[in-house]
C-alpha atoms as a PDB file:
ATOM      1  CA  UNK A   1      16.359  22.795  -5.660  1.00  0.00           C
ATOM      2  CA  UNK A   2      13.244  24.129  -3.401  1.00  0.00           C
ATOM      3  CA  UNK A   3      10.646  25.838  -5.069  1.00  0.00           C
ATOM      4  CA  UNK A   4       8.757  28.903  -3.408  1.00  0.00           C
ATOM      5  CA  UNK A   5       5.407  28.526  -2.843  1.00  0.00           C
ATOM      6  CA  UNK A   6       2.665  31.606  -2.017  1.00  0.00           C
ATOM      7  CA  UNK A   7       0.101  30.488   0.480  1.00  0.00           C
ATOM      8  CA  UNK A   8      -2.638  32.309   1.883  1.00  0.00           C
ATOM      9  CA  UNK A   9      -3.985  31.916   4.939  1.00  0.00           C
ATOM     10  CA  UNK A  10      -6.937  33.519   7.155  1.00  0.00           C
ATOM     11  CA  UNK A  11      -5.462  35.155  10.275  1.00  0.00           C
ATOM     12  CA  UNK A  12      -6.510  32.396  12.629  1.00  0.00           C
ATOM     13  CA  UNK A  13      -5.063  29.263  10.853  1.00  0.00           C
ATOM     14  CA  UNK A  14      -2.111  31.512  10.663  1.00  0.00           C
ATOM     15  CA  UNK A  15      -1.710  31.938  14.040  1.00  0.00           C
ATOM     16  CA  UNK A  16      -2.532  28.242  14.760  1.00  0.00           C
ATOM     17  CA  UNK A  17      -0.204  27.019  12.358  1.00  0.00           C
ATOM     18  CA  UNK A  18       2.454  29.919  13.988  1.00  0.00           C
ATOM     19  CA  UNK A  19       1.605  28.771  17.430  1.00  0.00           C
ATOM     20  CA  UNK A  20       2.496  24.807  16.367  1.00  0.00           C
ATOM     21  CA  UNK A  21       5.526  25.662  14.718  1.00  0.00           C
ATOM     22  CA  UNK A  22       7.239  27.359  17.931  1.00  0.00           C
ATOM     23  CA  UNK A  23       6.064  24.981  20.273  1.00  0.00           C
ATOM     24  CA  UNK A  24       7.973  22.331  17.909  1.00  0.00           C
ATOM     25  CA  UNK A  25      11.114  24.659  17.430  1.00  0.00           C
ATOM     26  CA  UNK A  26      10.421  24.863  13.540  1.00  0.00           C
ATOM     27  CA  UNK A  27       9.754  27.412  11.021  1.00  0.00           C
ATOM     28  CA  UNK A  28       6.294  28.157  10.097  1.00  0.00           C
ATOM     29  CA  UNK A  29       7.297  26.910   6.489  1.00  0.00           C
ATOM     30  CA  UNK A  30       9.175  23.607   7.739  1.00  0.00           C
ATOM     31  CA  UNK A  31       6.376  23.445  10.191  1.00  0.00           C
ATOM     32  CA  UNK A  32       3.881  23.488   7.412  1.00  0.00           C
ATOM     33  CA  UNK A  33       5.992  20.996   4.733  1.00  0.00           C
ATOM     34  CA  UNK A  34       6.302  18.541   7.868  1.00  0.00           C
ATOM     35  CA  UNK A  35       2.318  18.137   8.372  1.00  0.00           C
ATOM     36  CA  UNK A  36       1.556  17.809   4.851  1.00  0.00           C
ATOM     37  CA  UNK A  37       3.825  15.368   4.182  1.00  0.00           C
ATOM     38  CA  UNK A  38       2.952  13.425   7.356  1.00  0.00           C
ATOM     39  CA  UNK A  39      -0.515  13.965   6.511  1.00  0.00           C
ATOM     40  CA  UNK A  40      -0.010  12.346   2.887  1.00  0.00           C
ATOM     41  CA  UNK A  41       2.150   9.050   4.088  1.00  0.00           C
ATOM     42  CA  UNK A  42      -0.165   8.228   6.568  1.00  0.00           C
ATOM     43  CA  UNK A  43      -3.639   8.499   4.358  1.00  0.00           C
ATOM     44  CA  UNK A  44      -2.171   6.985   0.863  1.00  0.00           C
ATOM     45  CA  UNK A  45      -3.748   3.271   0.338  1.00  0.00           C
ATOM     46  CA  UNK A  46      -2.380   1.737  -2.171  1.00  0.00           C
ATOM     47  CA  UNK A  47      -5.326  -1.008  -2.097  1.00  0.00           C
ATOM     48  CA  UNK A  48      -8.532  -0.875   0.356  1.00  0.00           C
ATOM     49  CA  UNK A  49      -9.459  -3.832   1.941  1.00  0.00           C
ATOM     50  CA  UNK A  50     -12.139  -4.799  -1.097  1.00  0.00           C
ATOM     51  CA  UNK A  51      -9.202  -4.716  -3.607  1.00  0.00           C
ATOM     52  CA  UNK A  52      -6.943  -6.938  -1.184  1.00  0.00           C
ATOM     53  CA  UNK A  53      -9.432  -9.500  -0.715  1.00  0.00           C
ATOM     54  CA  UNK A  54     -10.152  -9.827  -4.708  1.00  0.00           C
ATOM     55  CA  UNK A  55      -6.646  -9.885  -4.969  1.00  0.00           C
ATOM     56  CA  UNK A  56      -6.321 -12.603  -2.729  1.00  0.00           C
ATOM     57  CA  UNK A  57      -8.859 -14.405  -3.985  1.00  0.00           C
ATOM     58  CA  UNK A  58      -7.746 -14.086  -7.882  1.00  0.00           C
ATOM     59  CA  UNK A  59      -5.694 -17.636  -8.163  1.00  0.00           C
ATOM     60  CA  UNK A  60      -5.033 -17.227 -11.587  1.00  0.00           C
ATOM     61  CA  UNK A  61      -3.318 -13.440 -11.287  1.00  0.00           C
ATOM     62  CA  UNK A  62      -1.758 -14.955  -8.076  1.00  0.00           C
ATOM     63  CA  UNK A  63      -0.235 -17.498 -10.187  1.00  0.00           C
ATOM     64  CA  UNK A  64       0.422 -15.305 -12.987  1.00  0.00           C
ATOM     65  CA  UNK A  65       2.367 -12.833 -10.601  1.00  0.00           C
ATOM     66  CA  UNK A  66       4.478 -15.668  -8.821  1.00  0.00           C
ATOM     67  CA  UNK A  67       5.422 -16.732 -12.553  1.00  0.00           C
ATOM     68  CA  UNK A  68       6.296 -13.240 -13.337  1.00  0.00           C
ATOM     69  CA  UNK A  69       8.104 -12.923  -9.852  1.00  0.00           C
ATOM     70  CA  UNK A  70      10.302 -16.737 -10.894  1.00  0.00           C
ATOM     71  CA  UNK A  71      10.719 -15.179 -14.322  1.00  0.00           C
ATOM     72  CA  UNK A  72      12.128 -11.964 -13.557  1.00  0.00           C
ATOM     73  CA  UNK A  73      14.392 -14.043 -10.823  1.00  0.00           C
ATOM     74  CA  UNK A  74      15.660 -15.683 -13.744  1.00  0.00           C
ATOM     75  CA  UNK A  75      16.298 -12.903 -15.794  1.00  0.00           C
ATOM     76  CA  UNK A  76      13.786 -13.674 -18.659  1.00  0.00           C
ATOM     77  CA  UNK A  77      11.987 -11.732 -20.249  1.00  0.00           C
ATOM     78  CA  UNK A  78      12.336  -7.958 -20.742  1.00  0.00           C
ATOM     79  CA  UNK A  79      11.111  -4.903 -18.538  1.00  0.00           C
ATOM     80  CA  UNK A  80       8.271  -3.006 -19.383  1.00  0.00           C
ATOM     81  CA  UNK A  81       8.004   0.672 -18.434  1.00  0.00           C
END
């Protein structure tokens, strides 16, 4: 179910946000949910480039994960939550 949320907003970023929102055809508040959620999926990183290469370069939790990965294909073990 949506949940109300109070905002406040200086007069100008109101009117910028305002301004956005009819040139897209939206309302201020869909206008609003859009960006931040387009603003969230595109700036999560679930692992920089640092932790990829270590990753990468970690044979043995490589290994370990591809074991894990044939394991759970086999339907041993248990799952963990």
């Amino acid at each position: 179910m949506p949940k109300v949320v109070t905002l406040r907003l200086s007069d100008d970023v109101y009117h910028l946000f305002d301004h956005y929102a009819k040139d897209d055809h939206r309302t201020l508040s869909n206008f609003i949910e859009t960006a931040a959620r387009r603003y969230i999926e595109q700036n999560i990183e679930y692992a920089d480039e640092f932790e990829t290469n270590e990753i990468s370069n970690n044979s043995a939790l490589n290994e370990s994960i591809k074991r894990g990965v044939k394991d759970a294909g086999n339907k041993k073990g248990r799952f963990v939550a």
